[in-house]
C-alpha atoms as a PDB file:
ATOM      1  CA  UNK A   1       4.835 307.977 132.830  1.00  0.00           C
ATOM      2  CA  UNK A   2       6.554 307.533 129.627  1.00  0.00           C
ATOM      3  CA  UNK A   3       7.884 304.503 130.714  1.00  0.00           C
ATOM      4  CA  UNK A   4       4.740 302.863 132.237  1.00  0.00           C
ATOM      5  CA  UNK A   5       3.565 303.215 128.804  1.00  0.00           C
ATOM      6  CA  UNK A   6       6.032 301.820 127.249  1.00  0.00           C
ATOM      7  CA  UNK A   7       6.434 299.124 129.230  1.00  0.00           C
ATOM      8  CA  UNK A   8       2.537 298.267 128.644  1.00  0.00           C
ATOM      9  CA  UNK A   9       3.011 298.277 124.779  1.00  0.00           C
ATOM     10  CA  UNK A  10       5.748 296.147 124.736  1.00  0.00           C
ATOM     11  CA  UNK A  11       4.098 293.880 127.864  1.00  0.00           C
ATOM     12  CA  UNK A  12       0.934 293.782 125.536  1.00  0.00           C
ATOM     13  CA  UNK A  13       2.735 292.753 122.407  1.00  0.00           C
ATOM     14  CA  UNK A  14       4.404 290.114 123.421  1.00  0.00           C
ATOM     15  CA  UNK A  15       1.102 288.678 124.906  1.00  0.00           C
ATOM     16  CA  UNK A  16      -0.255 289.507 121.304  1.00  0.00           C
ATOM     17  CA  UNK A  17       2.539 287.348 119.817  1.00  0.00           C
ATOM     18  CA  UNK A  18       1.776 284.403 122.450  1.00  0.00           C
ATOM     19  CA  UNK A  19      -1.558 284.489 121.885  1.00  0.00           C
ATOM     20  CA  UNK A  20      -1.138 284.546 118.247  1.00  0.00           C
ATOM     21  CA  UNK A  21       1.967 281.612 117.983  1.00  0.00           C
ATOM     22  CA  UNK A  22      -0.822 279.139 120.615  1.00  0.00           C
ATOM     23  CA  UNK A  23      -3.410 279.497 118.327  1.00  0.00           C
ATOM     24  CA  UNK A  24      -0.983 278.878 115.247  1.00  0.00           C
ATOM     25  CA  UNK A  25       0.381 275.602 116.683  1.00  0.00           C
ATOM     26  CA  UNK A  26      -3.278 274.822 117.997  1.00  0.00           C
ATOM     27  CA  UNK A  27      -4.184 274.810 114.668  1.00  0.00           C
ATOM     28  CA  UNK A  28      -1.195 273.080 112.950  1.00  0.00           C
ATOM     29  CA  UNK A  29      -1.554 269.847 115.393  1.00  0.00           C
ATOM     30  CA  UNK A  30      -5.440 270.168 114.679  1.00  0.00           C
ATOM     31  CA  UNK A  31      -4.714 269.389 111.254  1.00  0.00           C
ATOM     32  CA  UNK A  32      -1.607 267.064 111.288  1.00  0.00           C
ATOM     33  CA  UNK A  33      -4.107 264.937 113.773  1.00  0.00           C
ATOM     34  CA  UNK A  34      -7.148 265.246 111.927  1.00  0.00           C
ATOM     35  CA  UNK A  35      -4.718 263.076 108.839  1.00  0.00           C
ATOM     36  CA  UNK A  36      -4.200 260.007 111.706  1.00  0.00           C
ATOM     37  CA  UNK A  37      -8.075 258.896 112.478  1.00  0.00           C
ATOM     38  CA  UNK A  38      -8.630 262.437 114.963  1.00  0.00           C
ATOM     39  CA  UNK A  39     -11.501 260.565 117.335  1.00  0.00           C
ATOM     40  CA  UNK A  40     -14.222 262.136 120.121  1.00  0.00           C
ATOM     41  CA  UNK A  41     -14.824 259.239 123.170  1.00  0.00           C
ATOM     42  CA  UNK A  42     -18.889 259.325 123.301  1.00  0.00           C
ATOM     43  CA  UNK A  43     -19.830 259.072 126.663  1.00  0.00           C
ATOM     44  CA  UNK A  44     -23.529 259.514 127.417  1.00  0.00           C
ATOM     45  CA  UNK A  45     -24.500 255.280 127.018  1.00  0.00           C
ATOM     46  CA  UNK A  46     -22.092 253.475 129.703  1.00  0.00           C
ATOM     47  CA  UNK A  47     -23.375 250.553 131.659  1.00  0.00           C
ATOM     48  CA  UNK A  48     -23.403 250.427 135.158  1.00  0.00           C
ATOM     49  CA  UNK A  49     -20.216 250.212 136.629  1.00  0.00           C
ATOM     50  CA  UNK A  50     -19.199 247.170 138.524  1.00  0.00           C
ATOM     51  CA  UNK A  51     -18.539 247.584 142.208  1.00  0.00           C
ATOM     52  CA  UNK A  52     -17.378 243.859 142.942  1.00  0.00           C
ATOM     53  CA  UNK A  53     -13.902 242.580 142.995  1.00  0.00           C
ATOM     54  CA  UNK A  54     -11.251 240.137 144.302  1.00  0.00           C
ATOM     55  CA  UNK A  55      -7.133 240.789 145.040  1.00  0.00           C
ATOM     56  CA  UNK A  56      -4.639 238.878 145.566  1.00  0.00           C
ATOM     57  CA  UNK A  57      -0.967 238.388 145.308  1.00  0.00           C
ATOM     58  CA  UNK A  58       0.908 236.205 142.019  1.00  0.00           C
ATOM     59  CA  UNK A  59       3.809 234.820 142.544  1.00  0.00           C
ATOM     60  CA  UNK A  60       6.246 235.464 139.759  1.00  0.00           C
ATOM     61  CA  UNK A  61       9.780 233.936 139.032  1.00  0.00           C
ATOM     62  CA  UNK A  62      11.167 237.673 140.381  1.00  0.00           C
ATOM     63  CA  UNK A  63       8.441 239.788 141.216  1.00  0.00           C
ATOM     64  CA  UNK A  64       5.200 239.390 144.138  1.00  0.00           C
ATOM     65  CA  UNK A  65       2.801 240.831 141.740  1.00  0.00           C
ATOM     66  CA  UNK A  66      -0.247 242.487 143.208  1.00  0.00           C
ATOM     67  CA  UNK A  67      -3.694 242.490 141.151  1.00  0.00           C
ATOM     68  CA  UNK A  68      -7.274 243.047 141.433  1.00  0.00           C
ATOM     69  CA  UNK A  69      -9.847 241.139 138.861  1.00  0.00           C
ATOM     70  CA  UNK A  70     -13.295 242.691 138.280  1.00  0.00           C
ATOM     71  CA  UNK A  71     -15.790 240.646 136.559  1.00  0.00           C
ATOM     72  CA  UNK A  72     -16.462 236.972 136.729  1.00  0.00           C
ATOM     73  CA  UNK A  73     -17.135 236.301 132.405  1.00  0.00           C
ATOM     74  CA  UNK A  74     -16.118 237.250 129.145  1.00  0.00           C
ATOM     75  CA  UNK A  75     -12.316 237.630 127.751  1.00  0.00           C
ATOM     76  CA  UNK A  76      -9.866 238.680 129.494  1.00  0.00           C
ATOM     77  CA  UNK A  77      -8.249 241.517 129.545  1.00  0.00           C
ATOM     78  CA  UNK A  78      -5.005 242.855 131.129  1.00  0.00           C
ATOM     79  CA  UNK A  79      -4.538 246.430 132.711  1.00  0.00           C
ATOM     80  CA  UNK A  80      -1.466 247.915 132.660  1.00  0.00           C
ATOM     81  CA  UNK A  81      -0.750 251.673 134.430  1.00  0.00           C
ATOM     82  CA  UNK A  82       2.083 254.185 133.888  1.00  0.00           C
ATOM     83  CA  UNK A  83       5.308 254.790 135.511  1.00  0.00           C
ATOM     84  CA  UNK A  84       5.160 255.707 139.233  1.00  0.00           C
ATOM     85  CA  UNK A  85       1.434 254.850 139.637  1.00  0.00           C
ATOM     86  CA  UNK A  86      -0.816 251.748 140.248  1.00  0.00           C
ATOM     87  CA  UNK A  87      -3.279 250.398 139.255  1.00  0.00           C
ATOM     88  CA  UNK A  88      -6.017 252.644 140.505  1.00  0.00           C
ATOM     89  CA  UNK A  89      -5.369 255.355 137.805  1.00  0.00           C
ATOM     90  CA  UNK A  90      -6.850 252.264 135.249  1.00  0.00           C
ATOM     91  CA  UNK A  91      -9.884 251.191 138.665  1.00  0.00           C
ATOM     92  CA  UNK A  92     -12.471 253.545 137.381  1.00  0.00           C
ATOM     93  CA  UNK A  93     -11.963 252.016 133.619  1.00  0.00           C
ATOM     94  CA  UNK A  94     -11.445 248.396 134.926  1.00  0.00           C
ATOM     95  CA  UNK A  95     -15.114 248.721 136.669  1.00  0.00           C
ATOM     96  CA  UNK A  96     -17.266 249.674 133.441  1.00  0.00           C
ATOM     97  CA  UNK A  97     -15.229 246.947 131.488  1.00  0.00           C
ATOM     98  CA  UNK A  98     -15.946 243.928 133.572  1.00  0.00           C
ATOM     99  CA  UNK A  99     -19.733 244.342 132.126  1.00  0.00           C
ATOM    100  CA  UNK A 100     -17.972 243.013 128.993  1.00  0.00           C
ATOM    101  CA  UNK A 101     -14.588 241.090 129.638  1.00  0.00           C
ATOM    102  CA  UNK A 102     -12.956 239.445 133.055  1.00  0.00           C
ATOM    103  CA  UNK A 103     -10.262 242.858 134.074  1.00  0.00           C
ATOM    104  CA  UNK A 104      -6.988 241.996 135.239  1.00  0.00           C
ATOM    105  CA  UNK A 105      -5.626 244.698 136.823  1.00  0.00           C
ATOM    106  CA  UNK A 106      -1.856 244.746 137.987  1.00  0.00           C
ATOM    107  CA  UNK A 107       0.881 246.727 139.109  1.00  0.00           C
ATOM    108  CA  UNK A 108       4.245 246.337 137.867  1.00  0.00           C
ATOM    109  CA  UNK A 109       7.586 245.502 139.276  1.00  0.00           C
ATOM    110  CA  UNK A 110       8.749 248.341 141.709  1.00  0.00           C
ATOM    111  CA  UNK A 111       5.295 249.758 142.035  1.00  0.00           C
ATOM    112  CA  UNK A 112       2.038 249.843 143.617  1.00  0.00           C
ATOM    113  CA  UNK A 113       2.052 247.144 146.649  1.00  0.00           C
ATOM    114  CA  UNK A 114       3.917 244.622 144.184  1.00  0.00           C
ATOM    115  CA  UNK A 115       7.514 243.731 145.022  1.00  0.00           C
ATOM    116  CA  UNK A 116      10.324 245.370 144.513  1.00  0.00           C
ATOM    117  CA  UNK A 117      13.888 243.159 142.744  1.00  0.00           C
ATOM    118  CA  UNK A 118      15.360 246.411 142.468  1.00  0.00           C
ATOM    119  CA  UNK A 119      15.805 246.061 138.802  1.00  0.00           C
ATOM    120  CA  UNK A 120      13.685 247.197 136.333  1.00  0.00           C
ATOM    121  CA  UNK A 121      12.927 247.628 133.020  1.00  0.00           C
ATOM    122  CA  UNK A 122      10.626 247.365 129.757  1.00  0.00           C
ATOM    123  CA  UNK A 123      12.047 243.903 128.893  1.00  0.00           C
ATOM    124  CA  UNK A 124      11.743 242.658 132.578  1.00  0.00           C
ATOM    125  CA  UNK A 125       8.336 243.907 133.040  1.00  0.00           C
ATOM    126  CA  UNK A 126       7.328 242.573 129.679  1.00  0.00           C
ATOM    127  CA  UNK A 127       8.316 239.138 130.994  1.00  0.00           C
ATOM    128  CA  UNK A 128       6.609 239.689 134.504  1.00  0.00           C
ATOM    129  CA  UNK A 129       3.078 240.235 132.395  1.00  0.00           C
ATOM    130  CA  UNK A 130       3.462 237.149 130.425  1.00  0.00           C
ATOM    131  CA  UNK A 131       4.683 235.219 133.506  1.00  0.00           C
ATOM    132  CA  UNK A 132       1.088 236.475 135.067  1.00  0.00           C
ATOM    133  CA  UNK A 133      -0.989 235.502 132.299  1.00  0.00           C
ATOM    134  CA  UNK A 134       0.466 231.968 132.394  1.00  0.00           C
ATOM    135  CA  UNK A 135      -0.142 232.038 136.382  1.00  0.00           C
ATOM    136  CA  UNK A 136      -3.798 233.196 135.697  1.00  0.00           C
ATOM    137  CA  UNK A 137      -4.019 230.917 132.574  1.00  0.00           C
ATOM    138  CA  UNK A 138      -5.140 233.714 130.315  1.00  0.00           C
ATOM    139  CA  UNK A 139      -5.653 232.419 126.925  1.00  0.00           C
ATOM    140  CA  UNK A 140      -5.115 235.175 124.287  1.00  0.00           C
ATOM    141  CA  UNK A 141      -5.895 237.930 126.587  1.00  0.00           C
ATOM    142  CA  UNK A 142      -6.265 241.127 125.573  1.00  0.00           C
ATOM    143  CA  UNK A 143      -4.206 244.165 127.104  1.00  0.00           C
ATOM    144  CA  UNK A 144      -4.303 247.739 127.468  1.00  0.00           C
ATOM    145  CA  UNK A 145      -1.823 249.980 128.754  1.00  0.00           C
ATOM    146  CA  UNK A 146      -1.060 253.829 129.342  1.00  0.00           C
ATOM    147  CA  UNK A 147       2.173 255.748 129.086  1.00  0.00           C
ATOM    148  CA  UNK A 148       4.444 253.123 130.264  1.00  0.00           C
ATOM    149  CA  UNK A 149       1.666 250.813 130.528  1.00  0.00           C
ATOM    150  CA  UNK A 150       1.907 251.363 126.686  1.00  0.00           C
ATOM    151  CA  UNK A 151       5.266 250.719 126.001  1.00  0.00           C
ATOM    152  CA  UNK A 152       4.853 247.116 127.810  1.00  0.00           C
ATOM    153  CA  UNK A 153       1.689 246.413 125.273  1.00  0.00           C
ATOM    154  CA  UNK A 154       4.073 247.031 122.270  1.00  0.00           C
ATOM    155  CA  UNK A 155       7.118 245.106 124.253  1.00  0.00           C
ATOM    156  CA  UNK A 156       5.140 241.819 124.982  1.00  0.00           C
ATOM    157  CA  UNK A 157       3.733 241.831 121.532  1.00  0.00           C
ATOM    158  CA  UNK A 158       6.865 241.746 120.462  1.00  0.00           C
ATOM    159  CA  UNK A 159       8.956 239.633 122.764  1.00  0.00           C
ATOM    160  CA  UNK A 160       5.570 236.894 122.906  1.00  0.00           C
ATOM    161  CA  UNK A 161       4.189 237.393 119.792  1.00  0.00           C
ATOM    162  CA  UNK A 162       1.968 234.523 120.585  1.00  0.00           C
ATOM    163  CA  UNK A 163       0.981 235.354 123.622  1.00  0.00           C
ATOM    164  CA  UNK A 164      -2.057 238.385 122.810  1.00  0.00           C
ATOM    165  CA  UNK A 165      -5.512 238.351 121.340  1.00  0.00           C
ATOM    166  CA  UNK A 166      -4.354 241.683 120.834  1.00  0.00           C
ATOM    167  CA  UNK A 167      -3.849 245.018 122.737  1.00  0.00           C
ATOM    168  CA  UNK A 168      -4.122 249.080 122.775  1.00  0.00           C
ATOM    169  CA  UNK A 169      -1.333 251.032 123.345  1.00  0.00           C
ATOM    170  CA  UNK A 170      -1.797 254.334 125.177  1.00  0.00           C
ATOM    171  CA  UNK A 171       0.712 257.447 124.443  1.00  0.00           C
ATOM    172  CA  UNK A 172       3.623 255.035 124.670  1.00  0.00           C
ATOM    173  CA  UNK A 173       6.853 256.534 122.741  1.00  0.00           C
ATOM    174  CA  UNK A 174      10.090 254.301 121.354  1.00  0.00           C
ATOM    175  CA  UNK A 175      12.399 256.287 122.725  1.00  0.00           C
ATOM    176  CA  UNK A 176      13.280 259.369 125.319  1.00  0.00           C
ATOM    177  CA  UNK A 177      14.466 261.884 122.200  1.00  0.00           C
ATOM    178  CA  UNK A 178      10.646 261.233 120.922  1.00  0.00           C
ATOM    179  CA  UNK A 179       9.293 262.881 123.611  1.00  0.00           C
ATOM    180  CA  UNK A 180       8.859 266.989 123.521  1.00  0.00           C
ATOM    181  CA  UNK A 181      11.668 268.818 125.134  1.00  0.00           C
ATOM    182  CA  UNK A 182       9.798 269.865 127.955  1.00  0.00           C
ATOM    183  CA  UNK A 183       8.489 266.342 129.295  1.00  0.00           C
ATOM    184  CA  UNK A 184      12.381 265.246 129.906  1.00  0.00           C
ATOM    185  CA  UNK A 185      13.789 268.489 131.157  1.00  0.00           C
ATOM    186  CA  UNK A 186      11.271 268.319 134.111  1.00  0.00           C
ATOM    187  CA  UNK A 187      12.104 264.579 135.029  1.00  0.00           C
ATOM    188  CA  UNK A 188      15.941 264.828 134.747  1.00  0.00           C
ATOM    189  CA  UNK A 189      15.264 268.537 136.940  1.00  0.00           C
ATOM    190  CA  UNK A 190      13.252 266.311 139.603  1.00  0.00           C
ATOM    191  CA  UNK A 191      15.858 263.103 139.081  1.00  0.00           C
ATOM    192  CA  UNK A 192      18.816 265.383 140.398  1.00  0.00           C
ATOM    193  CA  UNK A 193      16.746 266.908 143.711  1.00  0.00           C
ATOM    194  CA  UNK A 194      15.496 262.882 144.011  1.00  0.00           C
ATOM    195  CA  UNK A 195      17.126 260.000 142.099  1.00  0.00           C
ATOM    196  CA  UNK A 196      14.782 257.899 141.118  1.00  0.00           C
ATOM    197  CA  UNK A 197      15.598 254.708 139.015  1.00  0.00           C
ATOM    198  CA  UNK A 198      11.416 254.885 137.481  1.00  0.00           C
ATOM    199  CA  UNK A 199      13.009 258.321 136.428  1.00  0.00           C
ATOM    200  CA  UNK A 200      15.854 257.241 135.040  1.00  0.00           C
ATOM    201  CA  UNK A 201      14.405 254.730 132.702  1.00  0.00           C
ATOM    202  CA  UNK A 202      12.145 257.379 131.336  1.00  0.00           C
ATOM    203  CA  UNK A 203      15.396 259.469 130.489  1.00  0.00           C
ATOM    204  CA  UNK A 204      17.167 256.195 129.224  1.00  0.00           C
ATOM    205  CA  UNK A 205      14.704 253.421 127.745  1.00  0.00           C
ATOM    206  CA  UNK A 206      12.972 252.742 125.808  1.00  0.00           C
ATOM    207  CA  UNK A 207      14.891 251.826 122.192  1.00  0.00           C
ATOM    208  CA  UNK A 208      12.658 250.850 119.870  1.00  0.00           C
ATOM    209  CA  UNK A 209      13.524 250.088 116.019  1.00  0.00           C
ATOM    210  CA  UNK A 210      11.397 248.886 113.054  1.00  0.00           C
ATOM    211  CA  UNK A 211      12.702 245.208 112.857  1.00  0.00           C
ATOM    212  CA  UNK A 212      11.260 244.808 116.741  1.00  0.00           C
ATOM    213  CA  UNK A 213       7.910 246.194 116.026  1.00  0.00           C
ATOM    214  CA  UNK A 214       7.967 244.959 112.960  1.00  0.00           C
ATOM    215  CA  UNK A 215       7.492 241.416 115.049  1.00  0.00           C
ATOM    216  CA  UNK A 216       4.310 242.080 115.910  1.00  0.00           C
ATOM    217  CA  UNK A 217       1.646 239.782 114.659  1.00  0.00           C
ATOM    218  CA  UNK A 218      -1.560 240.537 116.860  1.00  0.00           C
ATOM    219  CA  UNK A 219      -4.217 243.477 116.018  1.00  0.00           C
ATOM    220  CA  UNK A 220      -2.695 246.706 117.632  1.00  0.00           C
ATOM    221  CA  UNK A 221      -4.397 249.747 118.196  1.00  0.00           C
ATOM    222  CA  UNK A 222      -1.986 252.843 118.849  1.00  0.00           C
ATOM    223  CA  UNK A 223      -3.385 255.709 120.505  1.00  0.00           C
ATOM    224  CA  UNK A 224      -2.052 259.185 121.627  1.00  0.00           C
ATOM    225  CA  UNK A 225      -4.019 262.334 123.241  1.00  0.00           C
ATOM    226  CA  UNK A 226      -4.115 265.059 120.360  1.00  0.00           C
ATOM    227  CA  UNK A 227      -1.820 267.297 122.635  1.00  0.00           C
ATOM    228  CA  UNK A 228       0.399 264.213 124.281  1.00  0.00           C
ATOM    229  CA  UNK A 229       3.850 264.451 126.008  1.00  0.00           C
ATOM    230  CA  UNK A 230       5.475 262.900 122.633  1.00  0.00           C
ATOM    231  CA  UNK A 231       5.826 263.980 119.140  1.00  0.00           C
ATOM    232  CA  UNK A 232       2.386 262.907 116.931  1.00  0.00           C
ATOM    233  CA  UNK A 233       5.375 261.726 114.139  1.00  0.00           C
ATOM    234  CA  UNK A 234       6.397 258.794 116.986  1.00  0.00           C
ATOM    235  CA  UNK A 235       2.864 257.487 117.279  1.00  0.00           C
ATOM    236  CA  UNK A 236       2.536 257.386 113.654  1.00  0.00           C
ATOM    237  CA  UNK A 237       5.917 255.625 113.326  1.00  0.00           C
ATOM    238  CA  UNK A 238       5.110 252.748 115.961  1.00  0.00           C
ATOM    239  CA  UNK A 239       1.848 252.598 113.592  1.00  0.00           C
ATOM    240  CA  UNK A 240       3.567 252.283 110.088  1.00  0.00           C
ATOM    241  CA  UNK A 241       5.893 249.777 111.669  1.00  0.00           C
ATOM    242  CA  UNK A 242       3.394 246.985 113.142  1.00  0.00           C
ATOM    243  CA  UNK A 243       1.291 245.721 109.483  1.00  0.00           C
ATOM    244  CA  UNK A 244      -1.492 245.166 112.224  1.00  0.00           C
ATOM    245  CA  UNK A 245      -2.119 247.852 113.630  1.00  0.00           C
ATOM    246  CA  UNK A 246      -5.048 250.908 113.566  1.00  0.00           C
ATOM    247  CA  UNK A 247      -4.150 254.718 115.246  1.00  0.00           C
ATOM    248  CA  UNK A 248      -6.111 257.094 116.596  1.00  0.00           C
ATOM    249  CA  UNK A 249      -5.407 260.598 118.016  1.00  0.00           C
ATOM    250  CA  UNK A 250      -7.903 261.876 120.750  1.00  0.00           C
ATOM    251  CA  UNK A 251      -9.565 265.492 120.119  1.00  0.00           C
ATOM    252  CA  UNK A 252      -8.625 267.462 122.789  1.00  0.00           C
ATOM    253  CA  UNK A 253      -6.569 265.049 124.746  1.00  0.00           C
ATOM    254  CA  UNK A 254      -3.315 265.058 126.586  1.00  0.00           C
ATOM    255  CA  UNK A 255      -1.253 262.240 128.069  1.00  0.00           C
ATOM    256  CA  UNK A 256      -3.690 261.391 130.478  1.00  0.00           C
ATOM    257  CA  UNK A 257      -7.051 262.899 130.123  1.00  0.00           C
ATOM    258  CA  UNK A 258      -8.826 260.164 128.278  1.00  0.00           C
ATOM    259  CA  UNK A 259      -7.275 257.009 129.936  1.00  0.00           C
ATOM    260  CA  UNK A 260      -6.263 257.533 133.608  1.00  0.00           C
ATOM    261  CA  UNK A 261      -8.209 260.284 134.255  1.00  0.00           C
ATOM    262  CA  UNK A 262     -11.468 259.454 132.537  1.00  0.00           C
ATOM    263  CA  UNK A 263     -12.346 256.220 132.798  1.00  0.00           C
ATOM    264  CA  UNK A 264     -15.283 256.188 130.762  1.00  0.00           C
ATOM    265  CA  UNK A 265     -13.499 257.064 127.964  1.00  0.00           C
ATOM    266  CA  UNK A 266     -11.173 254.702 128.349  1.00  0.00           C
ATOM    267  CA  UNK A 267     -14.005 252.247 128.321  1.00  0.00           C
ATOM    268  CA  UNK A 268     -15.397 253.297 124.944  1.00  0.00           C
ATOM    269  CA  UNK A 269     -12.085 253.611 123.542  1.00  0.00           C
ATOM    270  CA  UNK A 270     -11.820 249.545 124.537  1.00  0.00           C
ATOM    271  CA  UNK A 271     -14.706 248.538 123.837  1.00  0.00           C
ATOM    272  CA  UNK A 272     -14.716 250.073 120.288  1.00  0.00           C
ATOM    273  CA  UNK A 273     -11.814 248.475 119.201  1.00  0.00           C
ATOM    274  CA  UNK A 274     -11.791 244.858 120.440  1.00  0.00           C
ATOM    275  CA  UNK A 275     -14.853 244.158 119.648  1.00  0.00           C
ATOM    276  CA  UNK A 276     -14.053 244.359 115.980  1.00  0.00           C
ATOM    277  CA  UNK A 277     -13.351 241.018 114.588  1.00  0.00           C
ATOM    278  CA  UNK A 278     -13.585 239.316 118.023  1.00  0.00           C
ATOM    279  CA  UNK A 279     -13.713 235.668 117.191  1.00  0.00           C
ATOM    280  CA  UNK A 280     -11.521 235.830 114.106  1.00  0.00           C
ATOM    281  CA  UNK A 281      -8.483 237.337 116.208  1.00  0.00           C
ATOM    282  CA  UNK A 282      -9.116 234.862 119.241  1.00  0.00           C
ATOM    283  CA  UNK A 283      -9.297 231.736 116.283  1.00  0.00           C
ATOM    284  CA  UNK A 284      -6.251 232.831 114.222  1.00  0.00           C
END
């Protein structure tokens, strides 16, 4: 009996002390975001989604690139998706933006129904985007992309600095030791029961510095989800490195909850930020 009692104290401590360390850290990442423009998506006024859309194949210099376009006027703008999916974790998004821009959605190299080279990375699919927007004829498009999706916005801007009106990046990080320890324990665990090469350039890519962000020239908006998969400091650094560029930290968010898995909010969160300044980016 002793025992059982014992065990219960100690059993209910240590819940105590869990308890008490979550709402700790809940509170010290409350108030490190709340200093990096700490944002609520407001939902309730959305237009009506558009149900419409045509697909096709581009041919690229490497890659059979599948896409879908929604939306026959306005700017356009690029979708981009994260590592392993396609582009129907960006569809619901895509389909209340083509009420104010012409969506290109695609899938990258090695995904989705586009082709697969074998080879991939952040520099290859950087040059597969730009090598679509000169197929489509995209003049300054704009771009948005999540988690890897993100990590292409920043490497275009930087490898075509020419080639954007601008873009958002979504919980993008600029390099695997950025990301918190659990994130790349569980891929390299699921990497050695399935060898993946998507897997291993999460565990190896990418590298990003100062003097390559530093290249950027078009307005940049750099978003993470208050309780992402990489370090808030990261975000802020890919922020203080491109003189362009705005940040904001979702309330409440993680990785994903906001972009992929909300589309509405990943509408607003668009919306918001390119039309600021519209014609004065798209002139200059």
């Amino acid at each position: 009996m002793k025992k059982g009692k014992i065990f219960l104290k100690i059993t209910g401590c240590i819940a105590l002390s869990a308890i008490v360390s979550l709402g700790v850290w809940q509170l010290y990442v409350r108030q490190q975001s709340e200093k990096y423009n700490l944002i609520t998506l407001e939902t309730s006024k959305l237009p009506e989604p558009v149900s419409e859309f045509e697909e096709g194949f581009a041919e690229l210099s490497e890659v059979k690139m599948h896409y879908r376009i929604y939306g026959k006027e306005g700017h356009p703008l690029v979708l981009v998706h994260g590592n392993g999916g396609s582009f129907d974790s960006l569809d619901e998004a895509a389909t209340y933006l083509a009420n104010d821009y012409k969506v290109y959605l695609i899938e990258s190299r090695c995904h989705g129904q586009s082709s697969d080279p074998s080879e991939i990375s952040y520099d290859l699919m950087a040059k597969d985007i730009k090598e679509f927007c000169d197929k489509m004829n995209l003049e300054k498009p704009y771009l948005m992309g999540h988690s890897d999706g993100g990590i292409n916005a920043l490497t275009v801007a930087y490898t075509y600095p020419d080639l954007l009106g601008g873009f958002i990046s979504c919980g993008a990080n600029t390099t695997p030791e950025t990301f918190k320890p659990y994130f790349p324990l569980g891929v390299w665990v699921l990497n050695k029961f399935k060898p993946d090469k998507l897997n291993d350039m999460m565990l190896t890519l990418p590298q990003m510095n100062n003097d390559l962000l530093s290249k950027i020239k078009c307005p940049a908006y750099i978003v993470a989800g208050e309780y992402d998969i990489m370090w808030l400091s990261d975000s802020v650094f890919i922020h203080k490195c491109i003189p362009s560029s705005e940040i904001a930290i979702i309330k409440g968010a993680n990785h994903s909850s906001y972009i992929s898995q909300d589309g509405k909010q990943a509408y607003v969160l668009a919306k918001n930020f390119f039309e600021k300044d519209q014609i004065i980016w798209i002139e200059n």
